[in-house]
C-alpha atoms as a PDB file:
ATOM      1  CA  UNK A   1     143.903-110.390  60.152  1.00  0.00           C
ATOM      2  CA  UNK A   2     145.686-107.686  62.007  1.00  0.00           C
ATOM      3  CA  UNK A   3     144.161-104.752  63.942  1.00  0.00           C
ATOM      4  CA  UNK A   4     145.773-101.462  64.517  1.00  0.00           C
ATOM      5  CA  UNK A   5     144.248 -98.921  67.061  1.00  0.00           C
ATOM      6  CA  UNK A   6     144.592 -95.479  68.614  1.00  0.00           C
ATOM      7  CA  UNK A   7     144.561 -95.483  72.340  1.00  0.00           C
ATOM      8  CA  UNK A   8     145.161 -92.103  74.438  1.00  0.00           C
ATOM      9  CA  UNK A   9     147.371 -94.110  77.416  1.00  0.00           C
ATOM     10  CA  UNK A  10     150.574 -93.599  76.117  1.00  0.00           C
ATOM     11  CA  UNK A  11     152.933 -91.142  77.235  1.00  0.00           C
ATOM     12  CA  UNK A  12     154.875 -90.700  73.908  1.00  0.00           C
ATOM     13  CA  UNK A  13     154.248 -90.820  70.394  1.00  0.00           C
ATOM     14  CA  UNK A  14     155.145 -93.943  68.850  1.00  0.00           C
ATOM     15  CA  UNK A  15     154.818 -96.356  66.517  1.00  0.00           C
ATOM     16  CA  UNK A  16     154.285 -99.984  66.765  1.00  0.00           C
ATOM     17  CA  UNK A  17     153.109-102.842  64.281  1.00  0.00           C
ATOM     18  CA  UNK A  18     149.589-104.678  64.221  1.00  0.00           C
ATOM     19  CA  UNK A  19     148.794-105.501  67.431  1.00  0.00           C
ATOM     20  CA  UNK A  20     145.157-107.345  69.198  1.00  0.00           C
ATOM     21  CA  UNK A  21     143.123-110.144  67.703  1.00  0.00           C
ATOM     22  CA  UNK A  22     140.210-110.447  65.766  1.00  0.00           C
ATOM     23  CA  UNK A  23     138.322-113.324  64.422  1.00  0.00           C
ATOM     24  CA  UNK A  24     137.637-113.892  60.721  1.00  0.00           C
ATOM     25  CA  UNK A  25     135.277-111.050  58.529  1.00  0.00           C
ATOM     26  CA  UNK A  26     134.120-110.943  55.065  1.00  0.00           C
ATOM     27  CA  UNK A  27     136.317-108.183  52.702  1.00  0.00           C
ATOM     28  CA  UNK A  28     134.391-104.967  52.805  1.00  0.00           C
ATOM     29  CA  UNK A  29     133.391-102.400  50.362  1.00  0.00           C
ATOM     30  CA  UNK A  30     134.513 -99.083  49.617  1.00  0.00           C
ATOM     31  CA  UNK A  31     130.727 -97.744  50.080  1.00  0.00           C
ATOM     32  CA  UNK A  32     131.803 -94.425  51.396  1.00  0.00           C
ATOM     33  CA  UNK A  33     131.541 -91.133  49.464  1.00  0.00           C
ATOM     34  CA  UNK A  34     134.289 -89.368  49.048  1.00  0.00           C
ATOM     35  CA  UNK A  35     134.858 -85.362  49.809  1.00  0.00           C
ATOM     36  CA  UNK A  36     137.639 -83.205  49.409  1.00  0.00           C
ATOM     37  CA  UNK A  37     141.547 -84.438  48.772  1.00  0.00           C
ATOM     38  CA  UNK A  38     143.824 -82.901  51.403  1.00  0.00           C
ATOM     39  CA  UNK A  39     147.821 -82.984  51.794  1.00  0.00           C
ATOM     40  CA  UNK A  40     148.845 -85.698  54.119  1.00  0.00           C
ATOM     41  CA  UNK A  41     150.956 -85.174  56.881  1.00  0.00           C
ATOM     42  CA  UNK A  42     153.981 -86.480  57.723  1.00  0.00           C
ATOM     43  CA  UNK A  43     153.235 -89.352  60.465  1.00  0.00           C
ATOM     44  CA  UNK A  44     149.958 -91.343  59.567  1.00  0.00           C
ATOM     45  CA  UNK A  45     148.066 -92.248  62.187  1.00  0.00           C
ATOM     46  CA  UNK A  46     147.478 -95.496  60.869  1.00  0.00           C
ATOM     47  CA  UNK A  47     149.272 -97.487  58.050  1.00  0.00           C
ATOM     48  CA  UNK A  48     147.407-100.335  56.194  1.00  0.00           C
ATOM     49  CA  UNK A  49     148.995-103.187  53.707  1.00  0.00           C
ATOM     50  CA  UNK A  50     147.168-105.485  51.267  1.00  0.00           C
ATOM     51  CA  UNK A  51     149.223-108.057  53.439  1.00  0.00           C
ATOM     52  CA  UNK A  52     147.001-108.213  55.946  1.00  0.00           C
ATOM     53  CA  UNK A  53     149.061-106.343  58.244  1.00  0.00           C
ATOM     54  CA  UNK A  54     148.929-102.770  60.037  1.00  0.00           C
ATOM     55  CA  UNK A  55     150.816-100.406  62.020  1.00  0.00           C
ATOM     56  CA  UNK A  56     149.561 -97.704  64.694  1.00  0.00           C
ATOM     57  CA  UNK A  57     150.541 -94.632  66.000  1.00  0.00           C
ATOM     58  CA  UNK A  58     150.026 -94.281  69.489  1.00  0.00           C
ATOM     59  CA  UNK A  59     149.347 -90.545  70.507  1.00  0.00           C
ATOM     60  CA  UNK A  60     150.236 -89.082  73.901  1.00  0.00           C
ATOM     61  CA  UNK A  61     147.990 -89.080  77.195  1.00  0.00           C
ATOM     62  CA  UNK A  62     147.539 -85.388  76.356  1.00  0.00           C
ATOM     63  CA  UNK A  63     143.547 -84.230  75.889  1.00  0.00           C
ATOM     64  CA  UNK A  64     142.288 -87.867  76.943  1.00  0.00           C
ATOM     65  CA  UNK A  65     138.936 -87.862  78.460  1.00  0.00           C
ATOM     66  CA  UNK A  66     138.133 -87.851  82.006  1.00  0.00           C
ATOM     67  CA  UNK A  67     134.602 -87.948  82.211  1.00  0.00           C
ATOM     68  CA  UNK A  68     132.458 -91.253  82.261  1.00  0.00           C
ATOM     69  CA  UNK A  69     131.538 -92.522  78.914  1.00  0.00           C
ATOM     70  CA  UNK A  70     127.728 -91.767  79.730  1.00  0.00           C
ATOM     71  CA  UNK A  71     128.895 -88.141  79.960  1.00  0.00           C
ATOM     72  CA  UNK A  72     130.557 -88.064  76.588  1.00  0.00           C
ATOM     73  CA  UNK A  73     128.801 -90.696  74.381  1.00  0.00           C
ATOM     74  CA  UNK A  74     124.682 -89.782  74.667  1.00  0.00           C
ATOM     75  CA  UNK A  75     124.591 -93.947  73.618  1.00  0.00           C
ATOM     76  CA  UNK A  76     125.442 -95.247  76.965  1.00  0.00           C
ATOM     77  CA  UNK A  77     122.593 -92.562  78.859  1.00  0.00           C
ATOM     78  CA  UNK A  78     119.539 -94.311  77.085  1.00  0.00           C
ATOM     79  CA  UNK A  79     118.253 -97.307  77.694  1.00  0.00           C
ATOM     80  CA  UNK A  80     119.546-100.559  76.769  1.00  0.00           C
ATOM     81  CA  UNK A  81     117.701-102.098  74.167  1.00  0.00           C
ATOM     82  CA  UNK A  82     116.046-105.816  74.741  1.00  0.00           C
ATOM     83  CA  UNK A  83     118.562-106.904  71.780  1.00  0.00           C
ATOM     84  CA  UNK A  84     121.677-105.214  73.402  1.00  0.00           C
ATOM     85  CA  UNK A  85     120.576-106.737  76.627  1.00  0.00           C
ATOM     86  CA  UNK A  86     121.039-110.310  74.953  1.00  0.00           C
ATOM     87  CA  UNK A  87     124.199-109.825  73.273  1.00  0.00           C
ATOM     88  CA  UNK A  88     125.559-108.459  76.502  1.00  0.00           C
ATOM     89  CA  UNK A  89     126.998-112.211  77.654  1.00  0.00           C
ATOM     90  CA  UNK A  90     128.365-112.738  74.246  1.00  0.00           C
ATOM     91  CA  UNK A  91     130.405-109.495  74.242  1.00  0.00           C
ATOM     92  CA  UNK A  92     131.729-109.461  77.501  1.00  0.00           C
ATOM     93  CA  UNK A  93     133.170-112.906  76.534  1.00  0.00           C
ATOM     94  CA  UNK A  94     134.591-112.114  73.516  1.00  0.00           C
ATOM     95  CA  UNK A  95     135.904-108.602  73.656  1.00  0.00           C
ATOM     96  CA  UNK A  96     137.192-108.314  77.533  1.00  0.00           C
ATOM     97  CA  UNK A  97     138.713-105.070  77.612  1.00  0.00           C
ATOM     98  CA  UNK A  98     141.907-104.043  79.841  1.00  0.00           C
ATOM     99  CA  UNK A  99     142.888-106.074  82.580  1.00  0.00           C
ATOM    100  CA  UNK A 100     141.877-104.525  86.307  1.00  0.00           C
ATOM    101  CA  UNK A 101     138.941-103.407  84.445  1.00  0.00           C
ATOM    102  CA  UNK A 102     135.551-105.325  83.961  1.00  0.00           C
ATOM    103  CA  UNK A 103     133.274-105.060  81.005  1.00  0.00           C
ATOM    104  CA  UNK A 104     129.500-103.188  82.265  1.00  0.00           C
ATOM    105  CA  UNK A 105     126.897-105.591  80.804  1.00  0.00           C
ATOM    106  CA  UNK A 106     123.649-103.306  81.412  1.00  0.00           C
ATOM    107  CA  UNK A 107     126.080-100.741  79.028  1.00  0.00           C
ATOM    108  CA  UNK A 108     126.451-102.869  76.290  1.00  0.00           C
ATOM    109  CA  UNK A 109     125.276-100.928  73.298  1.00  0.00           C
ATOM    110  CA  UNK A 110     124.694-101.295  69.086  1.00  0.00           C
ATOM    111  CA  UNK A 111     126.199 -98.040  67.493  1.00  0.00           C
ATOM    112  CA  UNK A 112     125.770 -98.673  64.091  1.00  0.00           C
ATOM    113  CA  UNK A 113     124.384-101.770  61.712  1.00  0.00           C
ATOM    114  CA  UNK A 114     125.233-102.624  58.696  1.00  0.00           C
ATOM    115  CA  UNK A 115     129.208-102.197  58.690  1.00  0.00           C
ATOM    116  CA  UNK A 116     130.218-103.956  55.613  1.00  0.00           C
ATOM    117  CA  UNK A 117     129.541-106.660  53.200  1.00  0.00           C
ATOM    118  CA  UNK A 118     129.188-109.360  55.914  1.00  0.00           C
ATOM    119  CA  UNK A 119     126.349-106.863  57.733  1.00  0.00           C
ATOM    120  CA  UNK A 120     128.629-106.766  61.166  1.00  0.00           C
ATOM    121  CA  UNK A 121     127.590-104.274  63.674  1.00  0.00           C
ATOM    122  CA  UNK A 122     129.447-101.915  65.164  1.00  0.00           C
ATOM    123  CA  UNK A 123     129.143-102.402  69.506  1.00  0.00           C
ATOM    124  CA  UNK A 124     130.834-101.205  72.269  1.00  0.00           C
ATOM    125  CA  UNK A 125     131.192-101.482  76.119  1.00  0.00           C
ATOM    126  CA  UNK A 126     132.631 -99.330  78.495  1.00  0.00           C
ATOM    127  CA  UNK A 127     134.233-100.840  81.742  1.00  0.00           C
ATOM    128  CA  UNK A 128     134.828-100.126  85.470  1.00  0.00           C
ATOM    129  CA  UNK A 129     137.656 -97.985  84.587  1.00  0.00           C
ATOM    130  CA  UNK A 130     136.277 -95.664  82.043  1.00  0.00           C
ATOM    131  CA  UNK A 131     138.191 -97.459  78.858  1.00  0.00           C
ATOM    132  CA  UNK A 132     135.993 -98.605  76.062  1.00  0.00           C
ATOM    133  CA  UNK A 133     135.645-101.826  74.180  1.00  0.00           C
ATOM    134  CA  UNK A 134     134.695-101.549  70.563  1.00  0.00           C
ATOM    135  CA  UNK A 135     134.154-104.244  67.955  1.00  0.00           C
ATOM    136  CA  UNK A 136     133.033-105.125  64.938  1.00  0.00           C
ATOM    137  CA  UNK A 137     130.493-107.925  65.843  1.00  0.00           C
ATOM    138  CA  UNK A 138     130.670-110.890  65.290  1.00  0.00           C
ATOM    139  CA  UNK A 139     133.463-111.633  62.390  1.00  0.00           C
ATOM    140  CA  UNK A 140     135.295-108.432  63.029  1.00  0.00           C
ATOM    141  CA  UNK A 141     138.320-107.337  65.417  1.00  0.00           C
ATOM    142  CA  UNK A 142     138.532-105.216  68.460  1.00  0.00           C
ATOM    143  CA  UNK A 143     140.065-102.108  70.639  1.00  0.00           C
ATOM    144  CA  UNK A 144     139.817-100.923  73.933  1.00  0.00           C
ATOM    145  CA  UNK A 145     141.212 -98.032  74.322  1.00  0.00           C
ATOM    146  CA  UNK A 146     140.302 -94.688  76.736  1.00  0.00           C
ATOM    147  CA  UNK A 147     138.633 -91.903  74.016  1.00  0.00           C
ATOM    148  CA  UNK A 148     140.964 -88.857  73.135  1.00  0.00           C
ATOM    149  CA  UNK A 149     140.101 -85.719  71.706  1.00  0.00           C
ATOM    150  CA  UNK A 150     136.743 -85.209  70.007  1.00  0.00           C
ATOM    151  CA  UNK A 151     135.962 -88.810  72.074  1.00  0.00           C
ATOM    152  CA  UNK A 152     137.675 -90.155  69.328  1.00  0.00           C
ATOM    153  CA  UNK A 153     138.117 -93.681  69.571  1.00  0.00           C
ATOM    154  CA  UNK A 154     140.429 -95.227  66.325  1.00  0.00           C
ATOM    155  CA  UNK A 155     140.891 -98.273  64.564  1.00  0.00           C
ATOM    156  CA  UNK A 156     141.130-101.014  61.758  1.00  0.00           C
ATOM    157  CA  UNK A 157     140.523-104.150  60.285  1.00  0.00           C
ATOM    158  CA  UNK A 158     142.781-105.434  58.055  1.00  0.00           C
ATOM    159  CA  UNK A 159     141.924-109.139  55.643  1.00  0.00           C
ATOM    160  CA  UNK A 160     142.182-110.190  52.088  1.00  0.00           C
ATOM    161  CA  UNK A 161     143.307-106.465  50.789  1.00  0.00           C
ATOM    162  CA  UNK A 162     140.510-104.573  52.573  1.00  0.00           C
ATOM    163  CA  UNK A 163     140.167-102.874  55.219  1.00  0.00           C
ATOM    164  CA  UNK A 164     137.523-101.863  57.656  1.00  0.00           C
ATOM    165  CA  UNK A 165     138.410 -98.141  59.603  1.00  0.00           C
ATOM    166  CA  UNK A 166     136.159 -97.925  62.734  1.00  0.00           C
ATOM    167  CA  UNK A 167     135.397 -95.753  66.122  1.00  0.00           C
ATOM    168  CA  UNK A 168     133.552 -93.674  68.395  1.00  0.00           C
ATOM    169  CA  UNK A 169     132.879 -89.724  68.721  1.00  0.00           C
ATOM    170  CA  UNK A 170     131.719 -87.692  71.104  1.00  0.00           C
ATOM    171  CA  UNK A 171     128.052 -86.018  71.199  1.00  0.00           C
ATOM    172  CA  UNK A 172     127.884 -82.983  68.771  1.00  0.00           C
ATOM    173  CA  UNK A 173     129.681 -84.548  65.981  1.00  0.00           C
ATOM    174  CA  UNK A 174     127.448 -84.341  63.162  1.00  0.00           C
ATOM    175  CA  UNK A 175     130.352 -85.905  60.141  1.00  0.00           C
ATOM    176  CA  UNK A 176     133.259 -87.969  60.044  1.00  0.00           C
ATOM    177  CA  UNK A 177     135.918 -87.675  57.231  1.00  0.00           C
ATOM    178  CA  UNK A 178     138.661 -90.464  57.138  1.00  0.00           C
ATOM    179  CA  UNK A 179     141.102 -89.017  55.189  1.00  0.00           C
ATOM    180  CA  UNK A 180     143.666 -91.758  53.347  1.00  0.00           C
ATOM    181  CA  UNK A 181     145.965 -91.098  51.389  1.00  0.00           C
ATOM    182  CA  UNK A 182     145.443 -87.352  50.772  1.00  0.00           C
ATOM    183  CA  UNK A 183     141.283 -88.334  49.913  1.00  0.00           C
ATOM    184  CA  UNK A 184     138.579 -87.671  52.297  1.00  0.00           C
ATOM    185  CA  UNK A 185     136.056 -90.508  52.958  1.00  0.00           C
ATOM    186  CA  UNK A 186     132.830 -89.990  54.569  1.00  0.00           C
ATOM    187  CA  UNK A 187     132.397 -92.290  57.008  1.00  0.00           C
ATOM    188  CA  UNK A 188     128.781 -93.994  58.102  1.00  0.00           C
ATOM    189  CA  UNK A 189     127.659 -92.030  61.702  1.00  0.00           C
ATOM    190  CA  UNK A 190     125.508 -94.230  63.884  1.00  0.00           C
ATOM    191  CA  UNK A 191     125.178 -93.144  67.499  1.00  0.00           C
ATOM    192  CA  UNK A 192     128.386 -92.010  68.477  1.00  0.00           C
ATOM    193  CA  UNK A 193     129.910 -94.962  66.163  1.00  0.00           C
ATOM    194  CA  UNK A 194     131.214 -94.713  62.677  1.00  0.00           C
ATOM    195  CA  UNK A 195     133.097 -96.841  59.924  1.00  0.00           C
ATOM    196  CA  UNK A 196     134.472 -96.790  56.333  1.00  0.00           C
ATOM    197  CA  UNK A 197     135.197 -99.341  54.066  1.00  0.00           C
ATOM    198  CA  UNK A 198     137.775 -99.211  51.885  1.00  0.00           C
ATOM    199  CA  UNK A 199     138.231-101.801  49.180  1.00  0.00           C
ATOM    200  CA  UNK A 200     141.884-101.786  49.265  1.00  0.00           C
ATOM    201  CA  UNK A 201     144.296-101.620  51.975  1.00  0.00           C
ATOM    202  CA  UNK A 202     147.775-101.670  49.877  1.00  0.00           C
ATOM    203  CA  UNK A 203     150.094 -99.250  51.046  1.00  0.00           C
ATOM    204  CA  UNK A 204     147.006 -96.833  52.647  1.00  0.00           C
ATOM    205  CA  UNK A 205     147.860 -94.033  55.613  1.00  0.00           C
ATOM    206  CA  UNK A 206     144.914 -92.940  57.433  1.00  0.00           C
ATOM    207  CA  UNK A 207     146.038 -89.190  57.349  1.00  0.00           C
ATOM    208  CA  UNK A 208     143.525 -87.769  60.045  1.00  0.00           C
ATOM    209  CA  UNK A 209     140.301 -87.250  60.764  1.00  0.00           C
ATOM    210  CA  UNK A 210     137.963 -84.357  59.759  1.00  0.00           C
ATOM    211  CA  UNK A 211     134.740 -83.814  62.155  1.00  0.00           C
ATOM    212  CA  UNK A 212     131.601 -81.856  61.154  1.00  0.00           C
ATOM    213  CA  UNK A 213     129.954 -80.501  64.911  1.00  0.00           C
ATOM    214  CA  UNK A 214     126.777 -79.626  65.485  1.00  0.00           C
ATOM    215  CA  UNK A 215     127.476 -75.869  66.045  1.00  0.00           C
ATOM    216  CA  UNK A 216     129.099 -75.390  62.403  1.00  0.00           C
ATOM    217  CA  UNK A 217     132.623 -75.641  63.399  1.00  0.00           C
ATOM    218  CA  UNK A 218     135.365 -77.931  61.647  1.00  0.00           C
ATOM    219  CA  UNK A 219     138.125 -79.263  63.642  1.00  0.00           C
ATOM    220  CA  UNK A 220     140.484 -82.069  62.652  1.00  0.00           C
ATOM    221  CA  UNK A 221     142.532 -84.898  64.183  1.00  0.00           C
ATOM    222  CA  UNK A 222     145.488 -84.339  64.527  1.00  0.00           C
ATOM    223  CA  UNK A 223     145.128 -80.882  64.590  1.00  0.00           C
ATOM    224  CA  UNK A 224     147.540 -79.227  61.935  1.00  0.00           C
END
Protein backbone atom coordinates (compact mmCIF):
# COMPACT_ATOMS: atom_id res chain seq x y z
CA UNK A 1 0.00 0.00 0.00
CA UNK A 2 1.11 3.50 -0.69
CA UNK A 3 -0.16 6.74 0.90
CA UNK A 4 -0.14 10.09 -0.68
CA UNK A 5 -0.90 13.29 1.43
CA UNK A 6 -1.30 17.06 1.34
CA UNK A 7 0.77 18.86 3.86
CA UNK A 8 0.89 22.88 3.98
CA UNK A 9 4.99 22.93 4.97
CA UNK A 10 6.29 23.21 1.74
CA UNK A 11 7.51 26.22 0.22
CA UNK A 12 6.82 25.27 -3.48
CA UNK A 13 4.47 23.37 -5.38
CA UNK A 14 5.60 20.06 -6.23
CA UNK A 15 5.12 16.80 -6.94
CA UNK A 16 6.47 13.72 -5.46
CA UNK A 17 5.50 9.87 -5.57
CA UNK A 18 3.79 7.74 -2.69
CA UNK A 19 5.38 8.47 0.23
CA UNK A 20 4.61 7.20 4.42
CA UNK A 21 3.57 3.77 5.55
CA UNK A 22 0.56 2.13 6.35
CA UNK A 23 -0.26 -1.28 7.50
CA UNK A 24 -2.57 -3.67 5.64
CA UNK A 25 -6.70 -2.64 5.07
CA UNK A 26 -9.50 -4.40 3.51
CA UNK A 27 -10.48 -2.84 -0.31
CA UNK A 28 -13.18 -0.31 0.26
CA UNK A 29 -16.37 0.57 -1.35
CA UNK A 30 -17.45 3.23 -3.49
CA UNK A 31 -20.44 4.04 -0.90
CA UNK A 32 -20.40 7.70 -1.63
CA UNK A 33 -23.10 9.56 -3.60
CA UNK A 34 -22.17 11.29 -6.24
CA UNK A 35 -23.09 15.19 -7.17
CA UNK A 36 -22.30 17.27 -9.92
CA UNK A 37 -19.36 16.47 -12.74
CA UNK A 38 -16.96 19.41 -12.95
CA UNK A 39 -13.88 20.13 -15.44
CA UNK A 40 -10.68 19.07 -13.89
CA UNK A 41 -7.87 21.18 -13.63
CA UNK A 42 -4.70 20.91 -14.83
CA UNK A 43 -2.44 19.66 -11.72
CA UNK A 44 -4.38 17.02 -9.54
CA UNK A 45 -3.85 17.23 -6.23
CA UNK A 46 -3.59 13.71 -5.86
CA UNK A 47 -3.03 10.89 -8.49
CA UNK A 48 -4.14 7.26 -7.70
CA UNK A 49 -3.16 3.83 -9.73
CA UNK A 50 -4.81 0.39 -9.51
CA UNK A 51 -1.02 -0.46 -8.81
CA UNK A 52 -1.12 0.29 -5.54
CA UNK A 53 0.80 3.32 -5.91
CA UNK A 54 0.15 7.25 -5.54
CA UNK A 55 1.55 10.53 -6.13
CA UNK A 56 0.99 13.97 -4.17
CA UNK A 57 1.06 17.40 -4.77
CA UNK A 58 2.50 19.32 -2.16
CA UNK A 59 0.96 22.93 -1.97
CA UNK A 60 2.84 25.97 -0.69
CA UNK A 61 3.10 27.24 3.08
CA UNK A 62 0.70 29.95 1.87
CA UNK A 63 -2.88 30.13 4.03
CA UNK A 64 -1.59 27.32 6.56
CA UNK A 65 -3.10 27.56 9.90
CA UNK A 66 -1.69 29.18 12.84
CA UNK A 67 -4.02 28.67 15.45
CA UNK A 68 -4.06 25.53 17.83
CA UNK A 69 -6.03 22.67 16.55
CA UNK A 70 -8.58 23.15 19.54
CA UNK A 71 -9.22 26.56 17.95
CA UNK A 72 -9.97 25.24 14.51
CA UNK A 73 -11.29 21.64 14.93
CA UNK A 74 -14.43 21.95 17.74
CA UNK A 75 -13.26 17.84 18.18
CA UNK A 76 -10.22 18.47 20.17
CA UNK A 77 -12.34 21.29 22.73
CA UNK A 78 -14.72 18.46 24.11
CA UNK A 79 -13.98 15.99 26.19
CA UNK A 80 -12.17 12.93 25.51
CA UNK A 81 -14.25 10.07 25.44
CA UNK A 82 -13.47 6.90 27.94
CA UNK A 83 -12.88 4.89 24.49
CA UNK A 84 -10.51 7.60 22.98
CA UNK A 85 -8.82 7.69 26.31
CA UNK A 86 -7.87 3.87 25.79
CA UNK A 87 -6.79 3.94 22.34
CA UNK A 88 -4.63 6.89 23.21
CA UNK A 89 -1.33 4.43 23.96
CA UNK A 90 -2.04 2.52 20.86
CA UNK A 91 -2.02 5.62 18.60
CA UNK A 92 0.72 7.42 19.86
CA UNK A 93 2.70 4.20 19.10
CA UNK A 94 1.66 3.63 15.88
CA UNK A 95 1.13 6.92 14.16
CA UNK A 96 4.08 9.24 15.79
CA UNK A 97 3.78 12.30 13.95
CA UNK A 98 6.83 14.74 12.96
CA UNK A 99 9.94 14.46 14.65
CA UNK A 100 10.64 17.46 17.45
CA UNK A 101 7.04 17.08 17.95
CA UNK A 102 5.22 14.69 20.47
CA UNK A 103 1.84 13.15 20.00
CA UNK A 104 -0.93 14.81 22.98
CA UNK A 105 -2.53 11.65 24.43
CA UNK A 106 -5.48 13.43 26.50
CA UNK A 107 -6.22 14.84 22.54
CA UNK A 108 -6.56 11.73 21.00
CA UNK A 109 -9.91 11.78 19.30
CA UNK A 110 -12.51 9.33 16.97
CA UNK A 111 -13.77 11.58 14.01
CA UNK A 112 -15.69 9.32 12.19
CA UNK A 113 -16.65 5.29 12.35
CA UNK A 114 -17.36 3.21 9.96
CA UNK A 115 -14.75 4.17 7.09
CA UNK A 116 -14.99 1.31 4.78
CA UNK A 117 -15.64 -2.30 4.33
CA UNK A 118 -13.19 -3.35 7.10
CA UNK A 119 -15.26 -0.74 9.64
CA UNK A 120 -11.78 1.35 10.34
CA UNK A 121 -12.20 4.56 12.10
CA UNK A 122 -11.09 7.59 11.20
CA UNK A 123 -8.66 9.24 14.45
CA UNK A 124 -6.45 11.86 14.82
CA UNK A 125 -3.92 13.55 17.23
CA UNK A 126 -2.52 16.77 17.27
CA UNK A 127 1.09 17.28 18.73
CA UNK A 128 3.28 19.80 20.64
CA UNK A 129 3.84 21.63 17.53
CA UNK A 130 0.44 22.19 16.18
CA UNK A 131 0.79 19.38 13.17
CA UNK A 132 -1.83 16.71 13.12
CA UNK A 133 -1.72 12.97 12.93
CA UNK A 134 -4.53 11.31 11.09
CA UNK A 135 -5.19 7.64 10.41
CA UNK A 136 -7.28 5.25 9.39
CA UNK A 137 -7.34 2.90 12.49
CA UNK A 138 -6.23 0.10 12.76
CA UNK A 139 -5.56 -1.53 9.07
CA UNK A 140 -5.31 1.81 7.40
CA UNK A 141 -2.32 4.36 6.62
CA UNK A 142 -1.40 7.70 7.96
CA UNK A 143 -0.46 11.66 7.56
CA UNK A 144 0.69 14.24 9.64
CA UNK A 145 0.63 17.13 8.18
CA UNK A 146 -0.12 21.05 9.56
CA UNK A 147 -4.04 21.88 8.17
CA UNK A 148 -4.22 24.42 5.17
CA UNK A 149 -6.99 26.30 4.00
CA UNK A 150 -10.53 25.42 5.05
CA UNK A 151 -8.35 23.20 7.92
CA UNK A 152 -8.10 20.96 5.23
CA UNK A 153 -6.11 18.11 6.01
CA UNK A 154 -5.62 15.54 2.62
CA UNK A 155 -4.95 12.13 1.91
CA UNK A 156 -5.15 8.44 0.57
CA UNK A 157 -5.03 4.94 0.81
CA UNK A 158 -4.13 3.08 -1.92
CA UNK A 159 -4.46 -1.41 -1.98
CA UNK A 160 -5.81 -4.00 -4.28
CA UNK A 161 -7.37 -1.26 -6.89
CA UNK A 162 -9.17 0.82 -4.25
CA UNK A 163 -8.67 3.52 -2.67
CA UNK A 164 -9.62 5.19 0.54
CA UNK A 165 -9.53 9.47 0.26
CA UNK A 166 -9.46 10.84 3.87
CA UNK A 167 -9.05 14.25 6.11
CA UNK A 168 -9.99 16.87 8.38
CA UNK A 169 -12.00 20.33 8.04
CA UNK A 170 -12.38 23.07 9.92
CA UNK A 171 -15.64 24.01 12.10
CA UNK A 172 -18.44 25.42 9.79
CA UNK A 173 -18.05 22.98 7.08
CA UNK A 174 -21.29 21.46 6.68
CA UNK A 175 -20.25 19.07 3.04
CA UNK A 176 -17.35 17.68 1.50
CA UNK A 177 -17.18 16.96 -2.31
CA UNK A 178 -14.08 14.92 -3.56
CA UNK A 179 -14.09 15.58 -6.94
CA UNK A 180 -12.11 12.71 -9.24
CA UNK A 181 -11.87 12.66 -12.32
CA UNK A 182 -14.22 15.51 -13.35
CA UNK A 183 -17.21 13.63 -10.78
CA UNK A 184 -18.07 14.96 -7.48
CA UNK A 185 -18.24 12.47 -4.55
CA UNK A 186 -19.84 13.22 -1.36
CA UNK A 187 -17.77 12.36 1.18
CA UNK A 188 -18.96 10.88 4.86
CA UNK A 189 -18.60 14.16 7.55
CA UNK A 190 -17.93 13.00 11.08
CA UNK A 191 -16.62 15.65 13.45
CA UNK A 192 -14.31 17.58 11.59
CA UNK A 193 -13.24 14.13 9.74
CA UNK A 194 -14.38 12.85 6.43
CA UNK A 195 -13.66 9.96 3.83
CA UNK A 196 -14.72 8.46 0.45
CA UNK A 197 -14.36 5.27 -0.91
CA UNK A 198 -13.82 4.70 -4.20
CA UNK A 199 -13.88 1.23 -5.66
CA UNK A 200 -11.27 1.82 -8.15
CA UNK A 201 -8.13 3.64 -8.04
CA UNK A 202 -6.83 3.09 -11.85
CA UNK A 203 -5.60 6.09 -13.30
CA UNK A 204 -7.93 8.49 -10.71
CA UNK A 205 -6.89 12.47 -10.04
CA UNK A 206 -8.43 13.86 -7.06
CA UNK A 207 -9.32 17.22 -8.87
CA UNK A 208 -10.21 19.38 -5.68
CA UNK A 209 -12.30 19.69 -3.09
CA UNK A 210 -15.78 21.35 -2.90
CA UNK A 211 -16.95 22.51 0.81
CA UNK A 212 -20.57 23.24 1.81
CA UNK A 213 -20.22 25.99 5.12
CA UNK A 214 -22.52 26.55 7.48
CA UNK A 215 -23.36 30.16 6.40
CA UNK A 216 -24.46 29.05 2.70
CA UNK A 217 -21.31 29.84 0.99
CA UNK A 218 -19.36 27.42 -1.49
CA UNK A 219 -15.72 27.65 -1.72
CA UNK A 220 -13.38 25.10 -3.30
CA UNK A 221 -9.85 23.71 -2.95
CA UNK A 222 -7.82 24.80 -4.92
CA UNK A 223 -9.54 27.75 -5.53
CA UNK A 224 -10.05 28.25 -9.41
Amino acid sequence: MKVAFLGACFLALVAATGCGSASPRSAAADDSAPTTTTKSPQTPLLHLDSDDSSSMVLLAEQGTKSAPPRDVYAVFARKQTDEEAKLAPRLLADYPCAAGSENIADQARILLRGVDDAQDTLVAVPTTEGSISVAVFPRGGATCALPTENGLILAADVEGGSATVYGMVEDGVRSVDVVVNGRAHRAKLGENGFTVALRSADEMDVDKLVFQKADGSKTEFPAT
